[in-house]
Structures are given as C-alpha cells and as structure tokens.
PDB file of N, CA and C in Angstrom:
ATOM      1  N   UNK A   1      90.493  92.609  73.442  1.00  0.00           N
ATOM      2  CA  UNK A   1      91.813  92.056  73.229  1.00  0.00           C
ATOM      3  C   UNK A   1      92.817  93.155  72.904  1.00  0.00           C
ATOM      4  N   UNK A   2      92.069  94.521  72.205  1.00  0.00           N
ATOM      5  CA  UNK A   2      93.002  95.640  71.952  1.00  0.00           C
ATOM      6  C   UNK A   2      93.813  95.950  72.902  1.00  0.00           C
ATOM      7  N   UNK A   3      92.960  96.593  74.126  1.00  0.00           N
ATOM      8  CA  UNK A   3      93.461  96.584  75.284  1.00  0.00           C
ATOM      9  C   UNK A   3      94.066  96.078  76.098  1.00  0.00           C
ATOM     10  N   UNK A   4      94.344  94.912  76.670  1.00  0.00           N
ATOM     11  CA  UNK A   4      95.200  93.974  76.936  1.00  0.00           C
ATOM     12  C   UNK A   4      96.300  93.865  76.314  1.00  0.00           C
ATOM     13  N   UNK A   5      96.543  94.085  75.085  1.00  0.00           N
ATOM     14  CA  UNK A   5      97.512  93.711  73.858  1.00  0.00           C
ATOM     15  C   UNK A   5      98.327  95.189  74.209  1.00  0.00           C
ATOM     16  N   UNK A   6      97.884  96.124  74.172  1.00  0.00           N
ATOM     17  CA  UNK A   6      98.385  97.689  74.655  1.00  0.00           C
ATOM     18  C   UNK A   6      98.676  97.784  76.034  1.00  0.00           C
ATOM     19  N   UNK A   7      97.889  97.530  76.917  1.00  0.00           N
ATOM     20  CA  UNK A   7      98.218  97.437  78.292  1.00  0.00           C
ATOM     21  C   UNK A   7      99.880  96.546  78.350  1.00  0.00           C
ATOM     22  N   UNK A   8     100.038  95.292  77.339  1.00  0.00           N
ATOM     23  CA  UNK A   8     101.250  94.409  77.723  1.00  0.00           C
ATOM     24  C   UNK A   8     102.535  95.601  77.095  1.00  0.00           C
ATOM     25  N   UNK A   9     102.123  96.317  76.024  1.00  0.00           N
ATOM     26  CA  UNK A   9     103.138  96.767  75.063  1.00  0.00           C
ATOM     27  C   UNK A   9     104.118  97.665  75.750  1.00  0.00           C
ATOM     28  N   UNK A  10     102.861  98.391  77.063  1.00  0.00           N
ATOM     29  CA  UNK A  10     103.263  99.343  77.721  1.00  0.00           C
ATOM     30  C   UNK A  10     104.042  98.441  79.367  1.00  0.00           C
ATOM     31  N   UNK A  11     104.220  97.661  79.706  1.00  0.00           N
ATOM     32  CA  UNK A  11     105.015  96.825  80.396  1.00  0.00           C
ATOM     33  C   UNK A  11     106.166  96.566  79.573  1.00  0.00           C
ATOM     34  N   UNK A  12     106.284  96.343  78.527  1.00  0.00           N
ATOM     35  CA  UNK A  12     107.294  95.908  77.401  1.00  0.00           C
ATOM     36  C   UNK A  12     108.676  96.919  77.706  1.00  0.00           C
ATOM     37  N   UNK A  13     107.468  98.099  77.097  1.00  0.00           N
ATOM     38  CA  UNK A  13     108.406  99.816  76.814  1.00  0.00           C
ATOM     39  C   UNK A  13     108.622 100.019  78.039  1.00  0.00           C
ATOM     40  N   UNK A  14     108.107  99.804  79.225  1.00  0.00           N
ATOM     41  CA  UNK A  14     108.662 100.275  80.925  1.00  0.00           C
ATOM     42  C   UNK A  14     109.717  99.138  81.046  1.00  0.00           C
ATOM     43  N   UNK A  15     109.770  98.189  80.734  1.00  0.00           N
ATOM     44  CA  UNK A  15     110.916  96.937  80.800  1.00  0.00           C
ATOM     45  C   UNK A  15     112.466  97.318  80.282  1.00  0.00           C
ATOM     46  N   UNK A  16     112.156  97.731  79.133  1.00  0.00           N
ATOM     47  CA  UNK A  16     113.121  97.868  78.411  1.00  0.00           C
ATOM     48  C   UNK A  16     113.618  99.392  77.664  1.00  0.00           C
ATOM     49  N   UNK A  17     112.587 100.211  77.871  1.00  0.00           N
ATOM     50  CA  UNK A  17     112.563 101.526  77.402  1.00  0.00           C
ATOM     51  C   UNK A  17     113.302 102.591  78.513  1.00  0.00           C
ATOM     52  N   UNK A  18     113.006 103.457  78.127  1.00  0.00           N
ATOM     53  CA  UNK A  18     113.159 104.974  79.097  1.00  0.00           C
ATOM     54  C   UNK A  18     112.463 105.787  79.209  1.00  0.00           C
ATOM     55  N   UNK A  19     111.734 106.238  79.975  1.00  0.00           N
ATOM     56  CA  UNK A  19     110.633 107.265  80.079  1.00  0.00           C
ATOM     57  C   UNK A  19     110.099 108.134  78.860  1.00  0.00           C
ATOM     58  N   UNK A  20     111.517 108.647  78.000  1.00  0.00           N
ATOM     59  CA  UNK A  20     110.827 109.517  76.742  1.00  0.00           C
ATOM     60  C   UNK A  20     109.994 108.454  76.056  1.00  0.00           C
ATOM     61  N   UNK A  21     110.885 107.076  75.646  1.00  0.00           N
ATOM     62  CA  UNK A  21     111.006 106.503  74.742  1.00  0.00           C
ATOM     63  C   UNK A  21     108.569 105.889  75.166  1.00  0.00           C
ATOM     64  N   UNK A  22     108.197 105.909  76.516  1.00  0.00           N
ATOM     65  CA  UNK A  22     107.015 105.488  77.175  1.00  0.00           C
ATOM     66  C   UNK A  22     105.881 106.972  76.861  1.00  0.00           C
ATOM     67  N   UNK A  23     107.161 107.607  76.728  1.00  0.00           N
ATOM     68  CA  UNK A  23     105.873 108.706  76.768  1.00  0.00           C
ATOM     69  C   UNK A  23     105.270 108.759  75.471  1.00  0.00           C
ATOM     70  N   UNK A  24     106.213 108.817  74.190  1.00  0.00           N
ATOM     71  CA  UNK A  24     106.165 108.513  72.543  1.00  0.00           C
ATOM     72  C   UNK A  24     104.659 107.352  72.257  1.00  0.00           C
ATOM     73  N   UNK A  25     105.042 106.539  72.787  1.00  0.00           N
ATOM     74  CA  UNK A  25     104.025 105.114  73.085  1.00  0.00           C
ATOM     75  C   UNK A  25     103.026 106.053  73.614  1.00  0.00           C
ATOM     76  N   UNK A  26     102.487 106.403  74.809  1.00  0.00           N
ATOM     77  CA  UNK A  26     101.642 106.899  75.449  1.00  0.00           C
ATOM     78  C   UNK A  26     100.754 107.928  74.414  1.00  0.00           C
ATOM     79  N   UNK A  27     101.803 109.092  74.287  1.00  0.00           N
ATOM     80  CA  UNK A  27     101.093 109.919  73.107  1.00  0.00           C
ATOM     81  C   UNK A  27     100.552 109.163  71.648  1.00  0.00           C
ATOM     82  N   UNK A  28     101.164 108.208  71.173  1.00  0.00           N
ATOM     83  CA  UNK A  28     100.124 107.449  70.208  1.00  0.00           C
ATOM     84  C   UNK A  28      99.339 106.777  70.332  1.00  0.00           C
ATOM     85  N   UNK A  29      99.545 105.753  71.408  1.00  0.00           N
ATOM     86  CA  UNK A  29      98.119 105.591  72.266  1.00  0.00           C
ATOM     87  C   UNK A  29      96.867 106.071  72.540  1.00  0.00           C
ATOM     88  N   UNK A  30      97.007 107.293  72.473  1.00  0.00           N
ATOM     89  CA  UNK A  30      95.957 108.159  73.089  1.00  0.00           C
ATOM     90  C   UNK A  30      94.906 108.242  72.037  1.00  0.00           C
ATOM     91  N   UNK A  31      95.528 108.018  70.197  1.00  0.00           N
ATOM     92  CA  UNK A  31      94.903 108.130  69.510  1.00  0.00           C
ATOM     93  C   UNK A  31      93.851 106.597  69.677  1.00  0.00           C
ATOM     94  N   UNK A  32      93.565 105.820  70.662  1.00  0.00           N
ATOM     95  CA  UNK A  32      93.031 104.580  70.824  1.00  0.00           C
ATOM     96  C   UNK A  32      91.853 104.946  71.617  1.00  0.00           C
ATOM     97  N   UNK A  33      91.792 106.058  72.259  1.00  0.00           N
ATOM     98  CA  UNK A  33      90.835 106.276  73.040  1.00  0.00           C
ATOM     99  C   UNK A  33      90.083 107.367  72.645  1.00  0.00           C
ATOM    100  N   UNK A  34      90.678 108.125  71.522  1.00  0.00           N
ATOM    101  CA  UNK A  34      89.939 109.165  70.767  1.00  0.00           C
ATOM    102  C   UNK A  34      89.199 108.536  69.927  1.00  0.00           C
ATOM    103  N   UNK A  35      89.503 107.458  69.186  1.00  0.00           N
ATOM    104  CA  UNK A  35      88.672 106.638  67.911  1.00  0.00           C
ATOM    105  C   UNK A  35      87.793 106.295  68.466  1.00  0.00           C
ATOM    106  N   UNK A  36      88.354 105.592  69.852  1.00  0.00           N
ATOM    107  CA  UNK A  36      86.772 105.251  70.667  1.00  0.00           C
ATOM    108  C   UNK A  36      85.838 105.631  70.911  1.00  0.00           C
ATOM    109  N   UNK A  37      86.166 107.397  71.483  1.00  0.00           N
ATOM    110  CA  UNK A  37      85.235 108.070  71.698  1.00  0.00           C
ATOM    111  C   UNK A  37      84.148 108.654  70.520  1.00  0.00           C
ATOM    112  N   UNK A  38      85.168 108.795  68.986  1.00  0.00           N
ATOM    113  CA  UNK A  38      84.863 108.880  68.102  1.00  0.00           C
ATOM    114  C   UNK A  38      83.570 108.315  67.845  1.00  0.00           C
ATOM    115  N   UNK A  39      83.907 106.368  67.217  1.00  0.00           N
ATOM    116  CA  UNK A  39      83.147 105.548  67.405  1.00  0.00           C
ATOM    117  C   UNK A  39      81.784 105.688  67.764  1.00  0.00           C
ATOM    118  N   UNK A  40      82.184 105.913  69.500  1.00  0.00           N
ATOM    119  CA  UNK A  40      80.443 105.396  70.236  1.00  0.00           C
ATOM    120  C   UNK A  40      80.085 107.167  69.817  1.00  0.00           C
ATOM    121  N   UNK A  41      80.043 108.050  69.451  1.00  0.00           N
ATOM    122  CA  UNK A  41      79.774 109.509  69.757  1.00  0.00           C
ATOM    123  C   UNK A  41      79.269 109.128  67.820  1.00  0.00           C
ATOM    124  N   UNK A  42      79.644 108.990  67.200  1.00  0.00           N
ATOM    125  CA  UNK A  42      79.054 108.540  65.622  1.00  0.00           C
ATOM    126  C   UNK A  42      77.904 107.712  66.032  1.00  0.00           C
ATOM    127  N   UNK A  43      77.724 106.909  66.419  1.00  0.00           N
ATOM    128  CA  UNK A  43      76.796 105.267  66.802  1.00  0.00           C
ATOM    129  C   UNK A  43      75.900 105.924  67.887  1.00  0.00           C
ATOM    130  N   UNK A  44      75.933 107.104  67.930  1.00  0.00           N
ATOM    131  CA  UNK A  44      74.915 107.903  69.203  1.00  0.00           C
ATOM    132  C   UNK A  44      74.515 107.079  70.392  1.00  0.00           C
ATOM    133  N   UNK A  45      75.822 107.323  70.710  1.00  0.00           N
ATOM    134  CA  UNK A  45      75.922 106.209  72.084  1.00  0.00           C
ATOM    135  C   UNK A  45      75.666 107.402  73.393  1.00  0.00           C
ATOM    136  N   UNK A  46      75.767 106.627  74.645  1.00  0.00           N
ATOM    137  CA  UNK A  46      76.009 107.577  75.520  1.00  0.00           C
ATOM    138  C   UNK A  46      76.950 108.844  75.376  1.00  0.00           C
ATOM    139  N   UNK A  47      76.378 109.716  75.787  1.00  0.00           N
ATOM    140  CA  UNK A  47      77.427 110.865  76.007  1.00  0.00           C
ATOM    141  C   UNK A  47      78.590 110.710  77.024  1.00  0.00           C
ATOM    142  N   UNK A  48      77.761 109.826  78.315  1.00  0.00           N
ATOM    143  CA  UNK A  48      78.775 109.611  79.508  1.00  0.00           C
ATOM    144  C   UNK A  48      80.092 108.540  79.043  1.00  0.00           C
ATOM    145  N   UNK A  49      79.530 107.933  77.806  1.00  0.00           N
ATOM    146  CA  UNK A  49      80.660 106.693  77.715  1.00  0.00           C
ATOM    147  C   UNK A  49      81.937 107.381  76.835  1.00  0.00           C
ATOM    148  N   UNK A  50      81.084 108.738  75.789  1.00  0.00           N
ATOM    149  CA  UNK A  50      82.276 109.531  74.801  1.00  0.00           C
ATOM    150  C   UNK A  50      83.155 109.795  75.764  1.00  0.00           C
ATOM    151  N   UNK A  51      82.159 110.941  76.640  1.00  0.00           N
ATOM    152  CA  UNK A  51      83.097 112.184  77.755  1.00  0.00           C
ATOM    153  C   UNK A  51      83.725 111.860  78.418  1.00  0.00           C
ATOM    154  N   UNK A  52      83.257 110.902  79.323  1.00  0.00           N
ATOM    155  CA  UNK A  52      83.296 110.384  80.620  1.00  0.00           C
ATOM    156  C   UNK A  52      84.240 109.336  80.811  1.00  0.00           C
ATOM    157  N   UNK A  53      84.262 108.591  79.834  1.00  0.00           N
ATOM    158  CA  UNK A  53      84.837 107.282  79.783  1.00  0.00           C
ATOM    159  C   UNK A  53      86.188 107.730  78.496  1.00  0.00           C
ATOM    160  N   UNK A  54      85.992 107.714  78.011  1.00  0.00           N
ATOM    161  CA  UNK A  54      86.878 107.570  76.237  1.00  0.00           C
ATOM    162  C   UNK A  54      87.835 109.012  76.719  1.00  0.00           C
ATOM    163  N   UNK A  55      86.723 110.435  76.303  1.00  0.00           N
ATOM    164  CA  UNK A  55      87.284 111.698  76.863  1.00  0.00           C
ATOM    165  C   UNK A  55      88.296 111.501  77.595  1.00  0.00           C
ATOM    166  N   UNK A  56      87.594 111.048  79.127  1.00  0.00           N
ATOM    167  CA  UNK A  56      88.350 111.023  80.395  1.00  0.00           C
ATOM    168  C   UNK A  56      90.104 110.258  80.399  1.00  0.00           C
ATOM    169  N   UNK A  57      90.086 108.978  79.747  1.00  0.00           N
ATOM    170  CA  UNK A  57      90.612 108.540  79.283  1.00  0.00           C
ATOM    171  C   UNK A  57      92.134 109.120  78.250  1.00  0.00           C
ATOM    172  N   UNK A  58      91.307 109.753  77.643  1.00  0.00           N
ATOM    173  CA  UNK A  58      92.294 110.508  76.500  1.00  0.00           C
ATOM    174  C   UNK A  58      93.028 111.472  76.971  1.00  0.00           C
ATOM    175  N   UNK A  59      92.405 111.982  77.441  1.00  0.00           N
ATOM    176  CA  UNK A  59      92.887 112.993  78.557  1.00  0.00           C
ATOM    177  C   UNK A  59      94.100 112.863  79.650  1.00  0.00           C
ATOM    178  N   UNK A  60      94.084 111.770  80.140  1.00  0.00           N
ATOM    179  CA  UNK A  60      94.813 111.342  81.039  1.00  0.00           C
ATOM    180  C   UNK A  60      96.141 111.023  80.259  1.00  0.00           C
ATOM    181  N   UNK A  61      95.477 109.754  79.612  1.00  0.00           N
ATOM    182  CA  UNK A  61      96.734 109.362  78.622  1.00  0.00           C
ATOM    183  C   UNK A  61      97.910 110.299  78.225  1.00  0.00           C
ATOM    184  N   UNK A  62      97.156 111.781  77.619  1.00  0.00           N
ATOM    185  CA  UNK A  62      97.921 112.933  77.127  1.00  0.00           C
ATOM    186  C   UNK A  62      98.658 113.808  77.795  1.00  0.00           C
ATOM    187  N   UNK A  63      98.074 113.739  79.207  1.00  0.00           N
ATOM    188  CA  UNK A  63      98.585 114.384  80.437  1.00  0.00           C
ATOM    189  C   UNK A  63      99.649 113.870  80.636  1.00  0.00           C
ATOM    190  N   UNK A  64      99.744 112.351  81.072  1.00  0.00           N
ATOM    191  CA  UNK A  64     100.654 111.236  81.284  1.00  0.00           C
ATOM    192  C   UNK A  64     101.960 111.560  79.886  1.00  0.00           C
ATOM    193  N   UNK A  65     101.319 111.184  78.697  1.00  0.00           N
ATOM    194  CA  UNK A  65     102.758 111.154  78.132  1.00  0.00           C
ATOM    195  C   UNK A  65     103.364 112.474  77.569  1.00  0.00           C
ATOM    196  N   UNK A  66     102.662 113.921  78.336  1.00  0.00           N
ATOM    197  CA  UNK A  66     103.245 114.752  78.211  1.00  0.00           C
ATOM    198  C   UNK A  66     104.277 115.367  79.189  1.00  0.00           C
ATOM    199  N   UNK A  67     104.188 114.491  80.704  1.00  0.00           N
ATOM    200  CA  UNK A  67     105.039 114.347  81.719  1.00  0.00           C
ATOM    201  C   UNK A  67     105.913 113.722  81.346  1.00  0.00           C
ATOM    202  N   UNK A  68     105.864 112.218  80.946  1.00  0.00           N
ATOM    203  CA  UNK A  68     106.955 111.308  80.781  1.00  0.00           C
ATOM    204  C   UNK A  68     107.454 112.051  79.784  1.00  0.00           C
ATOM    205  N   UNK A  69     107.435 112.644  78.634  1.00  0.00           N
ATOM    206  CA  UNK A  69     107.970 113.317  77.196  1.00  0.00           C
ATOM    207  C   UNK A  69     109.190 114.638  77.864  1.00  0.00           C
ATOM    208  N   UNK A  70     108.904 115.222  79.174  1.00  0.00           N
ATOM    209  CA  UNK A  70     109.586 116.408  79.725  1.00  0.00           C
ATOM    210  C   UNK A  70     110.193 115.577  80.586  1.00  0.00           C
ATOM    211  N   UNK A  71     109.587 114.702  81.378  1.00  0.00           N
ATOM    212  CA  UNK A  71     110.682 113.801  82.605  1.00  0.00           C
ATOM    213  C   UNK A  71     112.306 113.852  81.394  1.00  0.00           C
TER     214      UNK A  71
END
C-alpha cells in the first residue's frame, strides 16, 4: 500500500508541481528504497532482492531526482 500511496503522490507533484519541486519528492523518496534494502539485507534476505531490486531501485530514483533537481 506504501507504494501505491507514493507512486499517486508522485502524479500529484507532476500535476501540480514543477520539475525541481518532483525532483525534492524523488530525492526523499529514495530514502524508501534504501530502508528496504536495509530491512531485507538485516533479515538476511536475498542479496539479489538488497542489490538488485532495492539497490537498483535507489539508484535510479537518485539518478532521476538528480536530473529533475538541475532540469
């Protein structure tokens, strides 16, 4: 439900926002996919689900709202 609930927030901020204002969102966001990775990487979960999935994830996110932050 986290996700979904974040996925809408970020339609919200593209609705009504401006690119910096998406990228701000984006970069705190990102802290959602680090806890995650956190999480399953504590709970000695897969490695592929930290790196691969969560990592991969975080990564992007940070990439993303470090474009929109300079757009």
């Amino acid at each position: 439900m986290r996700d979904i609930a974040s996925g809408l927030f970020i339609f919200i901020v593209l609705a009504g926002g401006s690119p910096h204002l998406l990228g701000w969102f984006m970069l705190v966001a990102t802290g959602i996919a680090v806890g995650d990775a956190l999480i399953v990487l504590r709970s000695n979960g897969p490695k592929a689900a930290v790196y691969g999935i969560h990592g991969g994830t975080a990564v992007v996110m940070l990439a993303i709202s470090v474009l929109l932050l300079i757009a």
